[in-house]
Protein backbone atom coordinates (compact mmCIF):
# COMPACT_ATOMS: atom_id res chain seq x y z
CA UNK A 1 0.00 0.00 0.00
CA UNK A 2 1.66 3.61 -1.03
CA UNK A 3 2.61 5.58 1.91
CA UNK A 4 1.79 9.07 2.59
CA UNK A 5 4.78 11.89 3.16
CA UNK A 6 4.66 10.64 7.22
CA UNK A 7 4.42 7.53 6.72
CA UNK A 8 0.70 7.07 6.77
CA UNK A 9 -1.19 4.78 4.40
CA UNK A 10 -3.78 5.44 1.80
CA UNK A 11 -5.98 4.03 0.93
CA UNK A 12 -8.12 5.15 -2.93
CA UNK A 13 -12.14 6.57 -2.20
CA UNK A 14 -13.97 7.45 -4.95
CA UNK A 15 -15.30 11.28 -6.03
CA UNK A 16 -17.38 12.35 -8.45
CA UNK A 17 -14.88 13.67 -10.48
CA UNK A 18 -12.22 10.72 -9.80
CA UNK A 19 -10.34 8.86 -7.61
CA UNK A 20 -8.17 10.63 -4.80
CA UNK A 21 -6.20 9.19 -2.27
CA UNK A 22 -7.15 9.95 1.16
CA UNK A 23 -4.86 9.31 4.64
CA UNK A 24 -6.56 6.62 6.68
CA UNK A 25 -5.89 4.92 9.97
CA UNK A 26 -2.95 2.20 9.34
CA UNK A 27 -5.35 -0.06 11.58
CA UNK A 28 -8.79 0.52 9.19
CA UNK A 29 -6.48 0.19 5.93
CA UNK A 30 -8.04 -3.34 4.87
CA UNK A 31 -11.22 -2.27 5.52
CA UNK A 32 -12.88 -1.31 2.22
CA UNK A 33 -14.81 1.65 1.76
CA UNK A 34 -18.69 2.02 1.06
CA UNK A 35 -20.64 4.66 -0.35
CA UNK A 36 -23.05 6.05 2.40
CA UNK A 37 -26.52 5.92 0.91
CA UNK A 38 -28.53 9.12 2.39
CA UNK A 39 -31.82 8.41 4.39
CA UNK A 40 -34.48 10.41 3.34
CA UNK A 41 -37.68 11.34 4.08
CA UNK A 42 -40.90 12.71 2.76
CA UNK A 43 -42.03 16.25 4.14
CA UNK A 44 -44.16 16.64 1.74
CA UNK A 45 -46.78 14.74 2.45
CA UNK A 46 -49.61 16.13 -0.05
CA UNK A 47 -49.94 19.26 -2.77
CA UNK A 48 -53.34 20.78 -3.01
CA UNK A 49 -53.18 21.24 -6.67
CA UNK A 50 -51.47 19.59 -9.64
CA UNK A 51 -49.94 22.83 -10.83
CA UNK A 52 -47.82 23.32 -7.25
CA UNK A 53 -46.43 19.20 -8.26
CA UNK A 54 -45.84 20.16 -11.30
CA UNK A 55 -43.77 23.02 -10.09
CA UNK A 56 -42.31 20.76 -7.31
CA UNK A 57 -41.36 18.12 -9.84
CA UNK A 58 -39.39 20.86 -12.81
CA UNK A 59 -42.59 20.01 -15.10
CA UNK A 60 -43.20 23.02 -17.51
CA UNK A 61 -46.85 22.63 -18.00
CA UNK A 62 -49.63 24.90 -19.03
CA UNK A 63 -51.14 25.13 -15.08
CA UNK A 64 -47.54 25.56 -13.57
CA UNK A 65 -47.07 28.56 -16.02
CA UNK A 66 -50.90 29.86 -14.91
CA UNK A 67 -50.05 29.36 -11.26
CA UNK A 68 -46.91 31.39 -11.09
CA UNK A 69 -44.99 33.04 -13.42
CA UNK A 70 -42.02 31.74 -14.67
CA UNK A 71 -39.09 33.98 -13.61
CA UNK A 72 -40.41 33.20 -9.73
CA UNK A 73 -40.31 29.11 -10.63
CA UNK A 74 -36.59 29.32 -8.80
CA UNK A 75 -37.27 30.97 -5.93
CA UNK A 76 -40.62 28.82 -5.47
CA UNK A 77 -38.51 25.70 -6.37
CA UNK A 78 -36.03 26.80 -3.40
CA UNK A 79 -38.77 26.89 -1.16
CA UNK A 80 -40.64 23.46 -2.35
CA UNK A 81 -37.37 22.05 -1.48
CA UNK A 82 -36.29 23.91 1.51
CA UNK A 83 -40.24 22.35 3.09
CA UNK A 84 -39.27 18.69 1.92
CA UNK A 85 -35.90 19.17 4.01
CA UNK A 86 -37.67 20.80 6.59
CA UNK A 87 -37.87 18.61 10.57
CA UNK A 88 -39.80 21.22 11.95
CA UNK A 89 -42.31 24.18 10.49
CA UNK A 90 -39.73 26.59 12.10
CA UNK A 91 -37.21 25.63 9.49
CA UNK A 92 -39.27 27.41 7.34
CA UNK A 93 -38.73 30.70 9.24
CA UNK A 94 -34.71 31.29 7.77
CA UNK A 95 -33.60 33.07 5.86
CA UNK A 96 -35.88 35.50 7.51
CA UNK A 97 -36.36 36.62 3.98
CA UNK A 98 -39.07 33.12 3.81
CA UNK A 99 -41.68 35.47 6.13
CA UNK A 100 -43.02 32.27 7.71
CA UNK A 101 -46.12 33.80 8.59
CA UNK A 102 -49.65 31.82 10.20
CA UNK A 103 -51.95 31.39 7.47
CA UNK A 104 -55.83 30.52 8.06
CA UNK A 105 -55.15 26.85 9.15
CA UNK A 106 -51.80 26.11 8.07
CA UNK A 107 -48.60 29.01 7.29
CA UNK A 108 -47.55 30.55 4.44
CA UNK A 109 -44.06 31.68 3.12
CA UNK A 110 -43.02 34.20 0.83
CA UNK A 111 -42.20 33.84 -3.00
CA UNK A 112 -42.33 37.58 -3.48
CA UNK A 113 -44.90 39.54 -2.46
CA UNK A 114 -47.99 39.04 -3.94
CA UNK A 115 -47.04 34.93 -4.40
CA UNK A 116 -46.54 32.61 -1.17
CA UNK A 117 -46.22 29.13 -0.40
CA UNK A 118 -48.58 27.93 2.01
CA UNK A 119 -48.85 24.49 3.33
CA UNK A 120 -50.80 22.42 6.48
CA UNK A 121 -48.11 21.09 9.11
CA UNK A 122 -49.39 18.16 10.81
CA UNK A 123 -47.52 15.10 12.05
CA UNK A 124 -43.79 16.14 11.26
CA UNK A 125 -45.06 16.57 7.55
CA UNK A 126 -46.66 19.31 5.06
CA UNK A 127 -50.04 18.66 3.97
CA UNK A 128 -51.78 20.60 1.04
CA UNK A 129 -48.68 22.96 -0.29
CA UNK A 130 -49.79 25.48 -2.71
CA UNK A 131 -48.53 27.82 -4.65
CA UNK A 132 -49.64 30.85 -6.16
CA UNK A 133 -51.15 34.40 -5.91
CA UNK A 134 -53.07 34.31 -2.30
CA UNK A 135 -55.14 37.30 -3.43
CA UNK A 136 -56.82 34.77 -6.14
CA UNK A 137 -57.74 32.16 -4.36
């Protein structure tokens, strides 16, 4: 096994854009590395309307493009996926810039100012997330 500048061994671990060698522990050098395969989980739990999926899911349909226009599909995108990460609704609440605000039964967070994101919290999970002009509907 090559030997690092003190001594140490490596021992190869794969990147995404090669192969690097990486110091390890002389004792763990025979143990072969893994890749860790992330745990997740789903936040999102329901969407009240097929046009907030469709924004959720990069889908350029007709109802995603009526919903919200389409220079605010990042920011709304950000915030789709910032509420599937989320543990608790008060993730939500940074960057203060979200305005996690109560709304009627659920919250709400801000897209821009006319446009929000609002969304049920129940269980751990976000029920009904919609997006769109609040003043509509």
């Amino acid at each position: 096994m090559p030997k690092a500048a003190g001594g140490q061994p490596y021992q190869k671990a794969r990147k995404a854009t090669g192969t690097r060698a990486v110091p390890v522990d002389p004792v763990l050098a025979d143990i072969p590395i893994y890749p860790i395969i992330g745990y997740t989980r789903t936040v999102i739990r329901s969407f009240a309307d097929a046009s907030t999926e469709d924004l959720y899911a990069g889908r350029n349909t007709k109802a995603a493009r009526r919903r919200l226009p389409r220079e605010l599909w990042g920011r709304a995108r950000r915030l789709l996926d910032q509420l599937q990460a989320a543990h608790t609704v008060g993730d939500m609440a940074q960057p203060p810039g979200n305005h996690l605000e109560p709304f009627g039964e659920g919250f709400s967070v801000r897209v821009n100012d006319q446009y929000r994101v609002t969304f049920r919290w129940k269980d751990g999970a976000a029920e009904e997330v919609w997006c769109g002009d609040y003043h509509d509907d």
